[in-house]
C-alpha atoms as a PDB file:
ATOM      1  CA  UNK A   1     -53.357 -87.309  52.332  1.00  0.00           C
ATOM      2  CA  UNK A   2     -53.976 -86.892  56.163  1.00  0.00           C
ATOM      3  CA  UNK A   3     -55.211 -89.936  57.004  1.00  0.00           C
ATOM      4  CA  UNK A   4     -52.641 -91.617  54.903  1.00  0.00           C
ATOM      5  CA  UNK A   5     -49.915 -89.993  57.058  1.00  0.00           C
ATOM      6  CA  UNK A   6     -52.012 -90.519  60.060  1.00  0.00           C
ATOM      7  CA  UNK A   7     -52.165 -94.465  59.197  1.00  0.00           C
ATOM      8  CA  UNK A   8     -48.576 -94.765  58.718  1.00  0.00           C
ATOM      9  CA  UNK A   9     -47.699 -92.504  61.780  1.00  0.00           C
ATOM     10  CA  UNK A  10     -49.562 -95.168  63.712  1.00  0.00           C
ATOM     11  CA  UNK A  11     -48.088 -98.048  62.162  1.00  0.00           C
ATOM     12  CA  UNK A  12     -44.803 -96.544  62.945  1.00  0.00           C
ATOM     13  CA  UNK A  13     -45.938 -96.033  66.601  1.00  0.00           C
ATOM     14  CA  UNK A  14     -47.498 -99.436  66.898  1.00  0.00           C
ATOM     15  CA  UNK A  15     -44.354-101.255  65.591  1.00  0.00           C
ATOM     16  CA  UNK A  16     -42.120 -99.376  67.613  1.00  0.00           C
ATOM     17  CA  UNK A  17     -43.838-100.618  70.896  1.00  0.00           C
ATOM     18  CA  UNK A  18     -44.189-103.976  69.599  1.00  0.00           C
ATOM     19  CA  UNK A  19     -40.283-104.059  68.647  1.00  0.00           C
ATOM     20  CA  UNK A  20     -39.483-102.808  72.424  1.00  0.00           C
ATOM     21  CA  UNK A  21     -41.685-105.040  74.227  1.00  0.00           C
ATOM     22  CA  UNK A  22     -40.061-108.319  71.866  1.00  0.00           C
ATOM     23  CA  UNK A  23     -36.841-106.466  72.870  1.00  0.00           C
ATOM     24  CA  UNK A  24     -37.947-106.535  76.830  1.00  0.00           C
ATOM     25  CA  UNK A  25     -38.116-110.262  76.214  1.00  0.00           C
ATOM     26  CA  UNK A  26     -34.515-110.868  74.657  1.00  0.00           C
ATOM     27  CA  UNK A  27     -36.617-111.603  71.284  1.00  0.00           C
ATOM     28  CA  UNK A  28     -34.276-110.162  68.325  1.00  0.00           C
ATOM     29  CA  UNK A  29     -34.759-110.837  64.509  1.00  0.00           C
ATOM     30  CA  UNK A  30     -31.939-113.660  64.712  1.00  0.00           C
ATOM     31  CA  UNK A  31     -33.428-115.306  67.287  1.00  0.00           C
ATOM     32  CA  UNK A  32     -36.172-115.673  65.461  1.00  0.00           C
ATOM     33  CA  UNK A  33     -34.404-117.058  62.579  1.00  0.00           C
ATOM     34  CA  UNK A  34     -32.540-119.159  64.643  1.00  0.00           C
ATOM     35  CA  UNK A  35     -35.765-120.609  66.174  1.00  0.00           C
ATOM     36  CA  UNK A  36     -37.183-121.167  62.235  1.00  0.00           C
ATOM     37  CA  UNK A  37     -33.900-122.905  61.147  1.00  0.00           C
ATOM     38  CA  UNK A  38     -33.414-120.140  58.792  1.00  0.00           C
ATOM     39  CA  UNK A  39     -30.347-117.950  57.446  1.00  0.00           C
ATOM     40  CA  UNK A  40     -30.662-113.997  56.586  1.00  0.00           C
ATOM     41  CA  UNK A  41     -29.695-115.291  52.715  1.00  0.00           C
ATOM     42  CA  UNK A  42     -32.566-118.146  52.702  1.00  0.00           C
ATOM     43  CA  UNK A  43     -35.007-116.102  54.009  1.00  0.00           C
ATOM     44  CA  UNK A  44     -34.079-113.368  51.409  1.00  0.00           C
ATOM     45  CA  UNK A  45     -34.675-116.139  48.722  1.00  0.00           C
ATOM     46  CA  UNK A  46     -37.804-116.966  49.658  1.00  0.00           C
ATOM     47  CA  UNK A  47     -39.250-113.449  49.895  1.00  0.00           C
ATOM     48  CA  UNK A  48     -37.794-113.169  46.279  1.00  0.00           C
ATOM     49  CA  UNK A  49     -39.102-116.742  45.056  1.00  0.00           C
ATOM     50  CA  UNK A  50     -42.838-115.626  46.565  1.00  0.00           C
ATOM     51  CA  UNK A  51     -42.714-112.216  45.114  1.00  0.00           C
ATOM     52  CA  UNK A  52     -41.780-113.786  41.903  1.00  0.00           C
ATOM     53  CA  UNK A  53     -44.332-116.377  42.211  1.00  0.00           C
ATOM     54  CA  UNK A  54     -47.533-113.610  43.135  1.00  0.00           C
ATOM     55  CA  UNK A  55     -46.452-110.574  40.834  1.00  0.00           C
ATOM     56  CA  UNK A  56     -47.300-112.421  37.541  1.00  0.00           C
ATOM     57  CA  UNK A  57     -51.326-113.875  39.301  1.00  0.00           C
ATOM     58  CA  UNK A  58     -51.618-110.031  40.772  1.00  0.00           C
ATOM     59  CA  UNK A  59     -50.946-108.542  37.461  1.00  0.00           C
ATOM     60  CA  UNK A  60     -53.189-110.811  35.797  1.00  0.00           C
ATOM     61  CA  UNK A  61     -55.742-109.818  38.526  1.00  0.00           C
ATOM     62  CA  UNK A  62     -55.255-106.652  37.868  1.00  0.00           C
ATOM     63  CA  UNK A  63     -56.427-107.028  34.373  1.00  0.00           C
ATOM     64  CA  UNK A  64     -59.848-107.780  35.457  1.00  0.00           C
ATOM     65  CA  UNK A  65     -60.287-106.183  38.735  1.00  0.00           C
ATOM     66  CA  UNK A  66     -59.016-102.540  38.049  1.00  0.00           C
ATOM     67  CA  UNK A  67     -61.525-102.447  34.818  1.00  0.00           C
ATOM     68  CA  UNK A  68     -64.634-103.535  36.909  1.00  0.00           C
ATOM     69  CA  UNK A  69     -63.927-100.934  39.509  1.00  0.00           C
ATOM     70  CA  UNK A  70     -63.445 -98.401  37.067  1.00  0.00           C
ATOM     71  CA  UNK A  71     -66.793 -98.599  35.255  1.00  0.00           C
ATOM     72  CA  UNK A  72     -68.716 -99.504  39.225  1.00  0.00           C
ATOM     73  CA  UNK A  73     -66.775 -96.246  39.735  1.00  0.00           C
ATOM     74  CA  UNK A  74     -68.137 -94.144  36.833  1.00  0.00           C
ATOM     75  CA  UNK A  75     -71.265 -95.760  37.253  1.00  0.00           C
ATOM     76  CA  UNK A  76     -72.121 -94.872  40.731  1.00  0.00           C
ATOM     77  CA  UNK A  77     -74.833 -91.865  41.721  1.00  0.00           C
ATOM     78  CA  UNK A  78     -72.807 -88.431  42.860  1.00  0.00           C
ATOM     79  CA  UNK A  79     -72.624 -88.493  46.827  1.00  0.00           C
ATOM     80  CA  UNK A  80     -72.600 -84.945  48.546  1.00  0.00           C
END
């Protein structure tokens, strides 16, 4: 659980200098949209039409992947 909290701790860190060195530079999320010719709502649409589009493959991935691991898993010599 530690180095969970530790990885997101340093995401947090990482993407709160990023955001302030963009910010530095007069770089803000609607620029950026702005620059890609996109809208808050289309770029909301997208992220739902790809999410709707990868959900169904990643569950069907899923199917075969999680299985495989689980006997590797149960399979595998005890480690100290």
């Amino acid at each position: 659980m530690q180095v969970l909290l530790s990885g997101f701790l340093k995401l947090a860190l990482a993407s709160l200098l990023a955001g302030s060195l963009l910010s530095v530079f007069g770089i803000t999320p609607r620029a950026v949209l702005d620059f890609l010719g996109l809208t808050a709502e289309e770029l909301r649409a997208g992220v739902i039409t790809a999410f709707a589009w990868a959900a169904p493959r990643m569950l069907m991935g899923a199917m075969v992947i999680l299985p495989i691991w689980l006997v590797t898993y149960l399979l595998m010599p005890p480690r100290n």
